[in-house]
Protein backbone atom coordinates (compact mmCIF):
# COMPACT_ATOMS: atom_id res chain seq x y z
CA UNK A 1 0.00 0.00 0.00
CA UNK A 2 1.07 3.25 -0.97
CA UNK A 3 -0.21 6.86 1.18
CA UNK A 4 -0.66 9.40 -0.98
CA UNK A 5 -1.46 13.02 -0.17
CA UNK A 6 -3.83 15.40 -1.80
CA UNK A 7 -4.28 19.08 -2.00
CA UNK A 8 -8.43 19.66 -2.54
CA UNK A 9 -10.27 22.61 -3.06
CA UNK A 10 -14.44 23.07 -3.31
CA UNK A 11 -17.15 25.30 -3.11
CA UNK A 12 -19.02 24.44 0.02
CA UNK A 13 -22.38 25.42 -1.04
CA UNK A 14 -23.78 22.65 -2.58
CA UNK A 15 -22.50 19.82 0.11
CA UNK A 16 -23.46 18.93 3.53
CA UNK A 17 -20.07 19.64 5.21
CA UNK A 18 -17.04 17.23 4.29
CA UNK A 19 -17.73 14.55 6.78
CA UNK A 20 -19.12 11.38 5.31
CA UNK A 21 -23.01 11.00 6.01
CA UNK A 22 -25.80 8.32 5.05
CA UNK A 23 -26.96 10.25 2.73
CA UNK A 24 -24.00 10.70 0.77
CA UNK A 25 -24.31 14.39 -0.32
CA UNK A 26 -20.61 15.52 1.30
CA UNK A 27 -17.28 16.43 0.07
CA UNK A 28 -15.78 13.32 1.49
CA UNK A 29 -18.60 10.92 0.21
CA UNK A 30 -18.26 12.41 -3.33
CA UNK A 31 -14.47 12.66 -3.29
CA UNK A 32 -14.15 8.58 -2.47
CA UNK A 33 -16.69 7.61 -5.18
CA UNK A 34 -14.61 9.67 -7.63
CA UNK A 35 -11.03 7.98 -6.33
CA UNK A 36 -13.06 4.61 -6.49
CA UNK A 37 -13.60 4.88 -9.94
CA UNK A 38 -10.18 6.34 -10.66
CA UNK A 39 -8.68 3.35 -9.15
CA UNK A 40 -11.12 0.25 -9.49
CA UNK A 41 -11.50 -0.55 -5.60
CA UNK A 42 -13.19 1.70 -2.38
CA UNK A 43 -10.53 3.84 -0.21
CA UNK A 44 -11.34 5.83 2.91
CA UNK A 45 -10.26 9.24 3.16
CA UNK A 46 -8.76 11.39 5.66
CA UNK A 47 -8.63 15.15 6.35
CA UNK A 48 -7.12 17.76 8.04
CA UNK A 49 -9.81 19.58 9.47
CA UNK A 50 -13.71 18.95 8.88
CA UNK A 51 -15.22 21.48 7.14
CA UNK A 52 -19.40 22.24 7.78
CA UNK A 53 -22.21 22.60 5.49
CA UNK A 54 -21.39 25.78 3.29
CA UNK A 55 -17.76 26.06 4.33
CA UNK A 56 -14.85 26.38 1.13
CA UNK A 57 -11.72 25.08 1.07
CA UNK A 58 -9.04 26.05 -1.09
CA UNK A 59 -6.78 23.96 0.12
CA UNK A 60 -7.99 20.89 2.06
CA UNK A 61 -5.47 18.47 2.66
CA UNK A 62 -6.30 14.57 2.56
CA UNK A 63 -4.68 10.86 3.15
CA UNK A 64 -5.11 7.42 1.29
CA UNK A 65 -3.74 4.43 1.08
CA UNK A 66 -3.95 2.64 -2.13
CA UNK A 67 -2.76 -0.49 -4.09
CA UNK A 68 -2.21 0.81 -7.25
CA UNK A 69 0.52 2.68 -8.88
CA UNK A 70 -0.22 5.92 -10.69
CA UNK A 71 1.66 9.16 -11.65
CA UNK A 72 1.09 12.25 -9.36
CA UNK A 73 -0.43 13.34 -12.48
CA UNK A 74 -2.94 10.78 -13.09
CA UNK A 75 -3.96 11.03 -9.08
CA UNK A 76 -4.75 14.68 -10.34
CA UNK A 77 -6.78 14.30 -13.24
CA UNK A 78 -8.07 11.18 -12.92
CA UNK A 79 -9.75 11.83 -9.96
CA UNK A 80 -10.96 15.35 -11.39
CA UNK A 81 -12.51 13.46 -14.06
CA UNK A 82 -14.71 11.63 -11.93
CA UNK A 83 -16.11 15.05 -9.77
CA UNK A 84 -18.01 17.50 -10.10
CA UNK A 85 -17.27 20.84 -11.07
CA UNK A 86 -17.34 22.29 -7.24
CA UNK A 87 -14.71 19.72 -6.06
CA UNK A 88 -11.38 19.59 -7.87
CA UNK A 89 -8.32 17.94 -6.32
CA UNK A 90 -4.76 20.59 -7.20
CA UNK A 91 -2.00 18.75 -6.03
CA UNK A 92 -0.52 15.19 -5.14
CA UNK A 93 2.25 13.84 -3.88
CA UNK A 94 3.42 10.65 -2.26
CA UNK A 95 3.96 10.91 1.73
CA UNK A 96 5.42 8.00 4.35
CA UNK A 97 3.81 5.87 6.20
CA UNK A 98 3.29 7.73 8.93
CA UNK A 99 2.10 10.67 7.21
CA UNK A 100 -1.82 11.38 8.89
CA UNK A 101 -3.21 14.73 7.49
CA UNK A 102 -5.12 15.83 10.58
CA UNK A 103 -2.32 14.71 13.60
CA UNK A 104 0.44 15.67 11.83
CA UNK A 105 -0.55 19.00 11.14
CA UNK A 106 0.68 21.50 13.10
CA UNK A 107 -1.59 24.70 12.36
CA UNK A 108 -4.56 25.64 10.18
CA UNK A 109 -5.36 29.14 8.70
CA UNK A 110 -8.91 30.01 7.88
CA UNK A 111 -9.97 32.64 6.39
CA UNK A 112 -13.02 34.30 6.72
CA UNK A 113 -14.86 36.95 3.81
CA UNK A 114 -16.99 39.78 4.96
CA UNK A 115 -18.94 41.78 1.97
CA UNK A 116 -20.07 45.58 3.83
CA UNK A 117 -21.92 46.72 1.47
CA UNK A 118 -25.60 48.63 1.78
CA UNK A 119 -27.55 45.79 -0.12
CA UNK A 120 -26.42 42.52 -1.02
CA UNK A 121 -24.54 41.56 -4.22
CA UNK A 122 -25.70 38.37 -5.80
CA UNK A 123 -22.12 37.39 -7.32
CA UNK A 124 -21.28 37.16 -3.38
CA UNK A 125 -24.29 34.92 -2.52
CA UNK A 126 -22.95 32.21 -0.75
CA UNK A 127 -19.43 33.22 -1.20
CA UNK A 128 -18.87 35.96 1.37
CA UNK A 129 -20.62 36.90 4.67
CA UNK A 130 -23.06 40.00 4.16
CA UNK A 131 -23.50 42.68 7.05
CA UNK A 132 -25.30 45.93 6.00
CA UNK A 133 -24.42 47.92 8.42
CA UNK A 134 -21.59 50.08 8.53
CA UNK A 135 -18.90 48.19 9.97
CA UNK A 136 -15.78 49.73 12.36
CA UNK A 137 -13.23 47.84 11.05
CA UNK A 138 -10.77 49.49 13.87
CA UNK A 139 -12.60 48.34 17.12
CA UNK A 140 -12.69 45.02 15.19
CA UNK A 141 -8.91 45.13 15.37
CA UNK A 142 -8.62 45.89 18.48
CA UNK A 143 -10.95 43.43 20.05
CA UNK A 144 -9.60 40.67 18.48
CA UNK A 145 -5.52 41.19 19.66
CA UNK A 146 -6.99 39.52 23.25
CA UNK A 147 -7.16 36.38 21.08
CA UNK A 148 -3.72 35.86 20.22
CA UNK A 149 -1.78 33.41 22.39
CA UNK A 150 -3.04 30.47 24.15
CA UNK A 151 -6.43 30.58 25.46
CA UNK A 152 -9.38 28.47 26.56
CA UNK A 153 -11.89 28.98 23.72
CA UNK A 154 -14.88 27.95 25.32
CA UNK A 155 -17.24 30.89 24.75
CA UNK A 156 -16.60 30.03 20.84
CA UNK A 157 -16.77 26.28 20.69
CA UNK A 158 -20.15 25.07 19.84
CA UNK A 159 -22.15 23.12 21.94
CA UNK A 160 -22.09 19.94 20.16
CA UNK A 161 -18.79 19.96 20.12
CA UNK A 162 -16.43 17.31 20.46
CA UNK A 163 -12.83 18.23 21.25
CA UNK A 164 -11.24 16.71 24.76
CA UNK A 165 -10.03 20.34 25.39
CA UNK A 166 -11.52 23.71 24.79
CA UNK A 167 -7.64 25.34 24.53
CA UNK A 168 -6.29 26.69 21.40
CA UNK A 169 -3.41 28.75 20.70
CA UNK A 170 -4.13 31.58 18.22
CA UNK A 171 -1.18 32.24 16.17
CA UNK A 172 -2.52 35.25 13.66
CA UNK A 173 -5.59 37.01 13.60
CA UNK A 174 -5.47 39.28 10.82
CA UNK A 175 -7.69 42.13 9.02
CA UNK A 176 -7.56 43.10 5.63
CA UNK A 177 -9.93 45.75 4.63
CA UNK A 178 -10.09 46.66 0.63
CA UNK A 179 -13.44 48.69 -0.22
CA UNK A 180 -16.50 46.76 0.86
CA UNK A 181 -14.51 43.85 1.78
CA UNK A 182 -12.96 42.86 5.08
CA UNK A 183 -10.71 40.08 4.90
CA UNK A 184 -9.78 37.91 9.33
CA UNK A 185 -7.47 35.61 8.50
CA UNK A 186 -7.14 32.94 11.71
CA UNK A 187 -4.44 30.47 12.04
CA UNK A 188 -4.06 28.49 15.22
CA UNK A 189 -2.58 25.08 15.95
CA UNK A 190 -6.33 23.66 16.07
CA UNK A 191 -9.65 24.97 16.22
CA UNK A 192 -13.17 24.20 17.65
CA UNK A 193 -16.47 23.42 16.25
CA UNK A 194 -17.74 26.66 14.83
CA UNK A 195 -14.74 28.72 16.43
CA UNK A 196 -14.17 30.56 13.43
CA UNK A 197 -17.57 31.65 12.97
CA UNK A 198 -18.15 32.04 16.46
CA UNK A 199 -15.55 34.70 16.55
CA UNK A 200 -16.15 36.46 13.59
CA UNK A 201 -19.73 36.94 15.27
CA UNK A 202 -18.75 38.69 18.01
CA UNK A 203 -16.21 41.20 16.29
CA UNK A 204 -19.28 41.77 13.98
CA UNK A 205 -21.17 43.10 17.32
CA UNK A 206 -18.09 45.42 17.77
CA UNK A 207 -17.88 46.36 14.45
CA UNK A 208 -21.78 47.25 14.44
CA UNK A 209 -21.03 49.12 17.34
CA UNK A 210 -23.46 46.94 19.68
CA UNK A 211 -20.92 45.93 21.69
CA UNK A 212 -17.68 48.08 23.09
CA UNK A 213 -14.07 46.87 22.14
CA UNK A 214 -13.51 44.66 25.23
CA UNK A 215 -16.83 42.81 24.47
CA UNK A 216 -14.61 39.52 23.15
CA UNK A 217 -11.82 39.73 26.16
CA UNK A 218 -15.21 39.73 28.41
CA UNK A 219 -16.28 35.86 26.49
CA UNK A 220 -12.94 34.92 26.76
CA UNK A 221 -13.08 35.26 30.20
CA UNK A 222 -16.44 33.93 30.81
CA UNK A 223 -15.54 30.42 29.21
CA UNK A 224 -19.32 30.19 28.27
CA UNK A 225 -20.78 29.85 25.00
CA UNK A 226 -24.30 30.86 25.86
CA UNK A 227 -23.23 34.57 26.86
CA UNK A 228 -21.39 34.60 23.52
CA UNK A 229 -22.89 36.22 20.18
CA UNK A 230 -24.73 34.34 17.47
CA UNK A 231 -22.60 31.64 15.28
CA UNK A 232 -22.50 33.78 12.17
CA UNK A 233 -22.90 32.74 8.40
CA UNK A 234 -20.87 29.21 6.72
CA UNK A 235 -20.62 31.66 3.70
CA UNK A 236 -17.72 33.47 3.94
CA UNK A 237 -15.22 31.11 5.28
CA UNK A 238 -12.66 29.38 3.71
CA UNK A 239 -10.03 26.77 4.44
CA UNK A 240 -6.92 28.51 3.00
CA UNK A 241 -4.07 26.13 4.30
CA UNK A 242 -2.78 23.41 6.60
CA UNK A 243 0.75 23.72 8.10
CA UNK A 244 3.06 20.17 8.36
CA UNK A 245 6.44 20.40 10.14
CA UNK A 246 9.32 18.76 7.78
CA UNK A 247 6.71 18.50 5.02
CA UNK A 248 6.98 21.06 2.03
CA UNK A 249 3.50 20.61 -0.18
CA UNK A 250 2.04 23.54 -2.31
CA UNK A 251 0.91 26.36 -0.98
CA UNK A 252 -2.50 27.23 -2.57
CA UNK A 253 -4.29 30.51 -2.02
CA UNK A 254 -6.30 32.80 -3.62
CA UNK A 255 -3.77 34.16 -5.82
CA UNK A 256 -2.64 31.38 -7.40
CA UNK A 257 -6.07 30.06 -8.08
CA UNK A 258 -6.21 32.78 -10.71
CA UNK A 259 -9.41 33.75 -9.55
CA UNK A 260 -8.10 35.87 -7.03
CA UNK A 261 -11.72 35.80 -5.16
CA UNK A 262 -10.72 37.77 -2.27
CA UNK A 263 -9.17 40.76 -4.59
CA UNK A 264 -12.17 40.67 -6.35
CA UNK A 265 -13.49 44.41 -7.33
């Protein structure tokens, strides 16, 4: 058996999440029927960090172990040929043994889209989270520095979720603001069940102005997910890369896509 390694990117909207369900409609179930008819027999897939209903990835990175032997090429488009057009694998390359996408990481960066604009834009729908009001891109700064570090997360982690431990160590946190667009960019050695977008809510109550600037130090502090703000939208948030010590795979983000969605006037 040979592992292999791939680099996947897809547009979230039309799945159930990446985890494999009954009902087949995720990025996992789809991505395994497409390798299983690239390569004549079933193969179980792992990933580095479950994505939910809605959620992107641009660069999702995935395990298998297979019995056949095939170029890094023909892992590429072979197993394109067999998906659909929102799920396209970008990279592969051959790993060791003891190569596991998700516990061998070391870090993951999300990034998350924000569209500020007075009325929605349908070219965003599903692409980018919408808030209509104007947004304080400043106080969002400055609310979110108390996040940096190692912290217990608890006031972001869903209630459903699973993790042993609520701490995570935040390594960026990140704004980008271009026109209507803000850009958080989030990279921490692990992260929680709807952290991401648990986070993004509250600096959205600072940003409206709702809340004052040490609103998100406050949840930290509290370790309590029911005093914290509403999980906001799946749209706008992206899986942008996974970080592997000793391990040098491409680096895929919205620039080299060529579609340069987060630049996008």
């Amino acid at each position: 058996m040979t592992r292999i390694a791939l680099g996947v990117a897809y547009d979230g909207r039309p799945w159930q999440g990446w985890q494999t369900q009954p009902h087949g409609l995720t990025v996992q179930d789809t991505l395994e029927r497409a390798l299983q008819a690239f390569i004549g027999s079933a193969t179980t897939t792992v990933c580095a960090g479950r994505t939910d209903t809605g959620v992107h990835a641009l660069n999702q990175v995935v395990h298998l172990d297979a019995a056949v032997n095939r170029t890094l090429e023909s892992w590429v488009r072979g197993t394109n040929a067999h998906l659909p057009d929102s799920i396209s694998v970008q990279w592969a390359q051959y790993v060791s043994d003891d190569f596991h996408a998700r516990f061998s990481a070391s870090a993951r960066t999300y990034t998350y889209v924000i569209l500020n604009t007075r009325v929605r834009h349908p070219l965003w729908q599903g692409r980018a989270g919408w808030v209509f009001q104007p947004l304080d891109v400043s106080a969002m700064q400055q609310a979110a520095t108390c996040l940096l570090g190692e912290h217990d997360f608890s006031s972001f982690r869903s209630s459903q979720c699973q993790a042993k431990t609520p701490v995570r160590t935040m390594h960026v946190l990140n704004f980008t603001h271009s026109g209507p667009r803000i850009v958080v960019q989030l990279k921490a050695n692990a992260f929680l069940h709807h952290m991401v977008r648990n986070i993004i809510g509250a600096l959205i109550q600072v940003g409206q102005g709702r809340e004052s600037v040490n609103y998100v130090s406050q949840l930290l502090a509290l370790r309590d997910r029911t005093q914290g703000a509403p999980t906001f939208a799946p749209d706008g948030l992206y899986l942008t890369n996974i970080t592997y010590p000793g391990q040098s795979f491409p680096v895929v983000t919205e620039h080299s896509t060529g579609l340069d969605l987060f630049g996008l006037s």
